[in-house]
N, C-alpha and C. Protein backbone atom coordinates (compact mmCIF):
# COMPACT_ATOMS: atom_id res chain seq x y z
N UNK A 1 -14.93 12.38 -7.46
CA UNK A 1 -13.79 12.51 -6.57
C UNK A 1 -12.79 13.45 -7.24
N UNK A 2 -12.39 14.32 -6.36
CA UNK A 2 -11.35 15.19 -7.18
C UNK A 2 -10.13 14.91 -7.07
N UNK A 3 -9.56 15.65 -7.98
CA UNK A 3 -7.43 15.52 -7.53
C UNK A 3 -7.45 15.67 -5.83
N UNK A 4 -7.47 16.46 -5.62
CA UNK A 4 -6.90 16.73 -4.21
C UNK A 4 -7.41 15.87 -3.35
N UNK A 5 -8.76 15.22 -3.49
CA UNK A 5 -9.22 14.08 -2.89
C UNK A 5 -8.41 13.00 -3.21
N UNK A 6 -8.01 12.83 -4.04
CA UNK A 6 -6.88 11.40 -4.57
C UNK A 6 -5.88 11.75 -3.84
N UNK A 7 -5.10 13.01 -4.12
CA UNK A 7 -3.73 13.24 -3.36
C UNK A 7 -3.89 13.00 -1.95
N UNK A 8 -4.83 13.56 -1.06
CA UNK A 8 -4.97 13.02 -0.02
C UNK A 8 -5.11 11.93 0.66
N UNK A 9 -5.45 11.05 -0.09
CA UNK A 9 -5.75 9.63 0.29
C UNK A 9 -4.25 9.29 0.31
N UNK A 10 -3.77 9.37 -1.37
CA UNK A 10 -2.32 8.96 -1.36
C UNK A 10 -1.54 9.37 -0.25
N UNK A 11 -1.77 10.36 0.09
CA UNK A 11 -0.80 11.11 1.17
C UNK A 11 -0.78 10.43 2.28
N UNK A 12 -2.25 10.23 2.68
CA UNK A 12 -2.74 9.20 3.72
C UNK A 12 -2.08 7.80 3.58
N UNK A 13 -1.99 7.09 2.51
CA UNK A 13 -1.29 5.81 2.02
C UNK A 13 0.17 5.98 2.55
N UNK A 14 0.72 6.56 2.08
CA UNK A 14 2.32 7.17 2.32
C UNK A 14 2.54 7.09 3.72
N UNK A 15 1.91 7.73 4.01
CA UNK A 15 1.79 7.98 5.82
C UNK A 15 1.88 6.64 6.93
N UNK A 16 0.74 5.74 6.02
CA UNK A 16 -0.06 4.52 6.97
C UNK A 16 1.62 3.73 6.50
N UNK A 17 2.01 3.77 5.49
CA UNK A 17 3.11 3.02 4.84
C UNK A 17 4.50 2.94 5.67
N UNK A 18 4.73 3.98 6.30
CA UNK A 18 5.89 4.81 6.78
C UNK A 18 5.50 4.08 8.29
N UNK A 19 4.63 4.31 8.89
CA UNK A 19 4.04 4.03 9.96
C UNK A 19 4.32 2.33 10.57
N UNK A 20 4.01 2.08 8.95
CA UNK A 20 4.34 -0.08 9.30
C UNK A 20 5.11 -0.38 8.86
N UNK A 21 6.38 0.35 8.76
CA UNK A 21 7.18 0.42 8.01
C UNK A 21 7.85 -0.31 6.98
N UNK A 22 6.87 -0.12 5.91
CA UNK A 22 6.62 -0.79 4.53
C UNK A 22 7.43 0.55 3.85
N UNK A 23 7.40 1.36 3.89
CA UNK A 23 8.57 2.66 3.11
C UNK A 23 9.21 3.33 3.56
N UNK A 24 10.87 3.94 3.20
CA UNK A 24 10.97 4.68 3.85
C UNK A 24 10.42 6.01 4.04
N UNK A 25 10.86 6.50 5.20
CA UNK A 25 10.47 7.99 5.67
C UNK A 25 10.61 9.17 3.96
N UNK A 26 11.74 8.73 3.14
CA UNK A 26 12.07 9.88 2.44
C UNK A 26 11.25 9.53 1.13
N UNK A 27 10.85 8.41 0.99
CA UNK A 27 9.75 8.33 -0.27
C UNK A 27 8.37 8.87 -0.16
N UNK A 28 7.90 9.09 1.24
CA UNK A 28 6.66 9.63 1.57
C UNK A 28 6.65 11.45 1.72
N UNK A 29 7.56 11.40 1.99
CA UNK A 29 7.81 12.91 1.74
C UNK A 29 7.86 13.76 0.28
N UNK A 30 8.29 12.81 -0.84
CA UNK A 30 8.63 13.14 -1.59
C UNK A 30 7.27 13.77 -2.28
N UNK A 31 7.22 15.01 -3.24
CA UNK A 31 5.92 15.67 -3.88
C UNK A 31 5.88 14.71 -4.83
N UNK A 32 4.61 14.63 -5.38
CA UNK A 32 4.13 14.10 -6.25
C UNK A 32 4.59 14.26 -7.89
N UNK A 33 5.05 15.44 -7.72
CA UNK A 33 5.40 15.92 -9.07
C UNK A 33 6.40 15.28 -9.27
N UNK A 34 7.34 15.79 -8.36
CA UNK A 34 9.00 15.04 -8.44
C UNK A 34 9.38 13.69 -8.58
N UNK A 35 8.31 13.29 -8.45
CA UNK A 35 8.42 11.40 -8.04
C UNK A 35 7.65 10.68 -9.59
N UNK A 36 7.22 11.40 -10.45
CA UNK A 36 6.57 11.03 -11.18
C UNK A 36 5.21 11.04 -11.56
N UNK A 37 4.58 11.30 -10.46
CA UNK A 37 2.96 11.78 -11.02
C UNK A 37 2.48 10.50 -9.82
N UNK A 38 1.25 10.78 -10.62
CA UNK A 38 -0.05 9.73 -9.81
C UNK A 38 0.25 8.20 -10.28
N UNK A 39 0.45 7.84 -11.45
CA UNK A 39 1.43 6.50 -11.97
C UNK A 39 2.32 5.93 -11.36
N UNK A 40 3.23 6.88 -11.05
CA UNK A 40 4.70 6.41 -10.13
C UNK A 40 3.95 5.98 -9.00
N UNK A 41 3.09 6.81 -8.13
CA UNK A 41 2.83 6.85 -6.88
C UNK A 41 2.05 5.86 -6.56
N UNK A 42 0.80 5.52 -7.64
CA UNK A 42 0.42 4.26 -7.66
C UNK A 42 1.16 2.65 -7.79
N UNK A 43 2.36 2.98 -8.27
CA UNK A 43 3.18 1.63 -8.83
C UNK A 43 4.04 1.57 -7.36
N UNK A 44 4.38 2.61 -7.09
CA UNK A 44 4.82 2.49 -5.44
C UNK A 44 4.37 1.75 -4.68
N UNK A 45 3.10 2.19 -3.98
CA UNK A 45 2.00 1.56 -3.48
C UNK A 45 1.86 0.26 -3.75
N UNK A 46 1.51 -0.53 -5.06
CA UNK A 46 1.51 -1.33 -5.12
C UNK A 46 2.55 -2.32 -4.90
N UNK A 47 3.42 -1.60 -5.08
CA UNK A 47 5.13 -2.09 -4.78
C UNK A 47 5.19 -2.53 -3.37
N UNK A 48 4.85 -1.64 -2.76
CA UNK A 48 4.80 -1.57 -1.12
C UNK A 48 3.91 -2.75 -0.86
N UNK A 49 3.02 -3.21 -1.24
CA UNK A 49 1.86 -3.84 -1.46
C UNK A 49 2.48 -5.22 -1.36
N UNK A 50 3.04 -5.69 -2.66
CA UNK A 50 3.91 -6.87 -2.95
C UNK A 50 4.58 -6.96 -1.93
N UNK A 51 5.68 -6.31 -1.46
CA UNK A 51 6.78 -6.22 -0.76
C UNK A 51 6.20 -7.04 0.73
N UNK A 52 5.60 -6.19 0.95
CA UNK A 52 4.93 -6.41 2.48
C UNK A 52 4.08 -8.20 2.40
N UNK A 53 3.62 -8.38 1.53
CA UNK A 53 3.13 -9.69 1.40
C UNK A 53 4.18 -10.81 1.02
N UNK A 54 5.05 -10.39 0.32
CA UNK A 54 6.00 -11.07 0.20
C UNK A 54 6.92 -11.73 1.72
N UNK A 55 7.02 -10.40 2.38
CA UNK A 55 7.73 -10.24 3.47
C UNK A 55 7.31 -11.50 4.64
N UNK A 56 6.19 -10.89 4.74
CA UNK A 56 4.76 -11.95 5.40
C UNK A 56 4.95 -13.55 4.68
N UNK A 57 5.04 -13.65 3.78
CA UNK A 57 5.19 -15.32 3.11
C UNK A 57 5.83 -15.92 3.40
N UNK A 58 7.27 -14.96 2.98
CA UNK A 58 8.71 -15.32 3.61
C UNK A 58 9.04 -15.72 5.27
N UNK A 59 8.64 -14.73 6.25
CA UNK A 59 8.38 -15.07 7.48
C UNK A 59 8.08 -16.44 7.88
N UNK A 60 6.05 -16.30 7.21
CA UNK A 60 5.45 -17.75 8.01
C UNK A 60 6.06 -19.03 7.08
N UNK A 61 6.51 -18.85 5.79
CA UNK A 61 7.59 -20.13 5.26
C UNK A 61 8.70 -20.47 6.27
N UNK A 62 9.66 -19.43 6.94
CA UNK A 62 10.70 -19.55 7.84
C UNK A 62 10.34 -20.01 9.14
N UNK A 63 9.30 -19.94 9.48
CA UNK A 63 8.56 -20.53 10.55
C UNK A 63 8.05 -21.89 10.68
N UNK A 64 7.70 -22.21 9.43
CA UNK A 64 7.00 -23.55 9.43
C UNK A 64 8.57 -24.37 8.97
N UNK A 65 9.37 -23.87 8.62
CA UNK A 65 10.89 -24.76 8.13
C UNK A 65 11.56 -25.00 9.52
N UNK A 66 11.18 -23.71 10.46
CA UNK A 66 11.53 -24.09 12.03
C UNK A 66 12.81 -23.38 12.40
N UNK A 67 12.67 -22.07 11.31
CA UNK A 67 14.49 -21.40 11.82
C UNK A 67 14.08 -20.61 12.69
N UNK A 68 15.32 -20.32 13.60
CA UNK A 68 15.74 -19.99 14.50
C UNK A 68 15.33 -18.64 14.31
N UNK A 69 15.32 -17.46 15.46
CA UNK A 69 14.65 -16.48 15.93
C UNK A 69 13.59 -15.99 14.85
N UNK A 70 12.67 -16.46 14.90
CA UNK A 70 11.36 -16.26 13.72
C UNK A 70 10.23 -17.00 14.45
N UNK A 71 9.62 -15.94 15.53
CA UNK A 71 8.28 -15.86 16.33
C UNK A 71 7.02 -16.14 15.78
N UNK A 72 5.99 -16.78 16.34
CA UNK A 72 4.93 -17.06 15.40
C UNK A 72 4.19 -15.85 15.73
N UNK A 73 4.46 -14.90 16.99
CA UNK A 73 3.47 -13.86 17.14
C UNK A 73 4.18 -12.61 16.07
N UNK A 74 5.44 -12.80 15.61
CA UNK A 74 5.90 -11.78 14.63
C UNK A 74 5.49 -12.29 13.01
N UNK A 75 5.39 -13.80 12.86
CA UNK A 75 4.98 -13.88 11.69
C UNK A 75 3.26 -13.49 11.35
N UNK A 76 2.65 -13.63 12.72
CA UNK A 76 1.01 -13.48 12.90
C UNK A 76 1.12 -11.47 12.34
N UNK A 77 1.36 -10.91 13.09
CA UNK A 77 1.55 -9.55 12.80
C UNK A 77 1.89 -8.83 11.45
N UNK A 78 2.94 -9.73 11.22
CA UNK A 78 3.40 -9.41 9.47
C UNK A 78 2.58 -9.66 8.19
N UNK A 79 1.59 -10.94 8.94
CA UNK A 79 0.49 -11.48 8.20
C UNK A 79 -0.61 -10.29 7.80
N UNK A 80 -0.73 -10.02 9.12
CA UNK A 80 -1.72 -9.32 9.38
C UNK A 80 -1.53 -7.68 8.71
N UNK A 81 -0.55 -7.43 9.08
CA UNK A 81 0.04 -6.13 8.46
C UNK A 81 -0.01 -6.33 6.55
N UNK A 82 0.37 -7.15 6.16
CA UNK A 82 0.20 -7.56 4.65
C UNK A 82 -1.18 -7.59 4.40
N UNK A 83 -1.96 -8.24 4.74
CA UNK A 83 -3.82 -8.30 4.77
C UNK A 83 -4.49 -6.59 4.93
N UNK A 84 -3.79 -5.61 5.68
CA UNK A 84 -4.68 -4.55 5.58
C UNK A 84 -3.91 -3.92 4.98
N UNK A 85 -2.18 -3.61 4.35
CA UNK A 85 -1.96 -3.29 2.98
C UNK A 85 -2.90 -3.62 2.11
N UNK A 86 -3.36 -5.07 1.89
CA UNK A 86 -3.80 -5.15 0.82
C UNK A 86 -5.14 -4.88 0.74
N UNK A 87 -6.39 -4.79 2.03
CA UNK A 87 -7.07 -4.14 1.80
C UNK A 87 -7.25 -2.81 2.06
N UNK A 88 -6.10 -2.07 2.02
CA UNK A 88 -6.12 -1.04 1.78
C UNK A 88 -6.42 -0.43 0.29
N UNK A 89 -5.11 -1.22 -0.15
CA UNK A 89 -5.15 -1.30 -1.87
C UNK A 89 -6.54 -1.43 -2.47
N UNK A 90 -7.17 -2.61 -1.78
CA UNK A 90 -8.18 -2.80 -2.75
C UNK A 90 -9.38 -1.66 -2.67
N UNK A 91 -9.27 -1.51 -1.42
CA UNK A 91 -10.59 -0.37 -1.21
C UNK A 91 -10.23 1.54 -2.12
N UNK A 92 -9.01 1.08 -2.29
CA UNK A 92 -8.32 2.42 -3.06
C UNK A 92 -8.47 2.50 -4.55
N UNK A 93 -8.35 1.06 -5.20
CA UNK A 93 -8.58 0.30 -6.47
C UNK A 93 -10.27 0.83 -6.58
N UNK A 94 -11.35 0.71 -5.49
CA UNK A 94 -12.67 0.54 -5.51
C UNK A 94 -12.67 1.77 -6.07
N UNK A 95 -12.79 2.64 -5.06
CA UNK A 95 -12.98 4.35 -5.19
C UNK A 95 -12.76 5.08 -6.39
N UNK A 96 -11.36 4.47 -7.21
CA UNK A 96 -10.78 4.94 -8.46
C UNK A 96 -11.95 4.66 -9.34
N UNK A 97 -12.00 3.28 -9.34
CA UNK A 97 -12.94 2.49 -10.40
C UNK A 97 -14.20 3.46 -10.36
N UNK A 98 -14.64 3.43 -8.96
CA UNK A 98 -15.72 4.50 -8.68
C UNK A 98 -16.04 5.74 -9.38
N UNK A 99 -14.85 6.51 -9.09
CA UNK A 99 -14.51 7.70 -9.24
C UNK A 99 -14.92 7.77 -11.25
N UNK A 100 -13.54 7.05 -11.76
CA UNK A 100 -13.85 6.61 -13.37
C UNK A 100 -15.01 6.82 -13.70
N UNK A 101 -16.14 5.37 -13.25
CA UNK A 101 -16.97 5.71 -13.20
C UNK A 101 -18.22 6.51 -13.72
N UNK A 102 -17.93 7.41 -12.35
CA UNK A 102 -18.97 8.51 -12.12
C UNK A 102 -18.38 9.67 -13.31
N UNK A 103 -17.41 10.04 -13.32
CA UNK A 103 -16.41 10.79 -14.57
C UNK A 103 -17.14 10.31 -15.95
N UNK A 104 -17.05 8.69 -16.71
CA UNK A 104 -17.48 8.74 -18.16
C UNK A 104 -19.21 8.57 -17.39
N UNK A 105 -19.64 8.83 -16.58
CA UNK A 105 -21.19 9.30 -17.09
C UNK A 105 -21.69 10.78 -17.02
N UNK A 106 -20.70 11.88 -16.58
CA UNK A 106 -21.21 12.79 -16.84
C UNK A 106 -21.46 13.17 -18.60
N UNK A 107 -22.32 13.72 -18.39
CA UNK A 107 -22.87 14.33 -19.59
C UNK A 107 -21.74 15.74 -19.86
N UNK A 108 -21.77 15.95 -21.09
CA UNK A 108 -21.17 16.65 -21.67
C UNK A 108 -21.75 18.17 -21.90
């Protein structure tokens, strides 16, 4: 897998992120360079990751305590939205590992 194959995905991540709105608009924009590298961008992500599951916990906890304007079809959604963050993550985690990988077996 190459750089630009990684950046793209990330880019793609950023995008899907912005979209469910797990980030803002101006962190996805931001270049890679400027923001810190592939590290930052990964700790983001994962950030986003937490956040959104957190968010989702918090919800269906406020739901089952029985407060007031907190929908079970908005806590179902938030659930759900946290679940394909996170398999997003993981299938992104796969590819890397993958990627690694295939990298320490080339021959020299």
């Amino acid at each position: 897998m190459s750089i630009s194959a990684i950046e793209s995905v990330l880019q793609q991540m950023r995008a899907t992120a912005v979209q469910a709105g797990f980030a803002p608009a101006s962190t996805a924009s931001a270049a890679p360079a400027e923001s810190g590298g592939f590290a930052a961008e990964l700790k983001r992500s994962l950030d986003n990751i937490s956040g959104a599951q957190n968010h989702a916990y918090g919800q269906a906890e406020a739901f089952e305590l029985g407060k007031p304007g907190v929908a079970l079809n908005d806590v179902m959604v938030d659930l759900q939205k946290a679940n394909v963050a996170f398999q997003t993550g993981l299938q992104v985690r796969n590819r890397l590992v993958a990627a690694y990988q295939e990298v320490m077996n080339l021959q020299a």
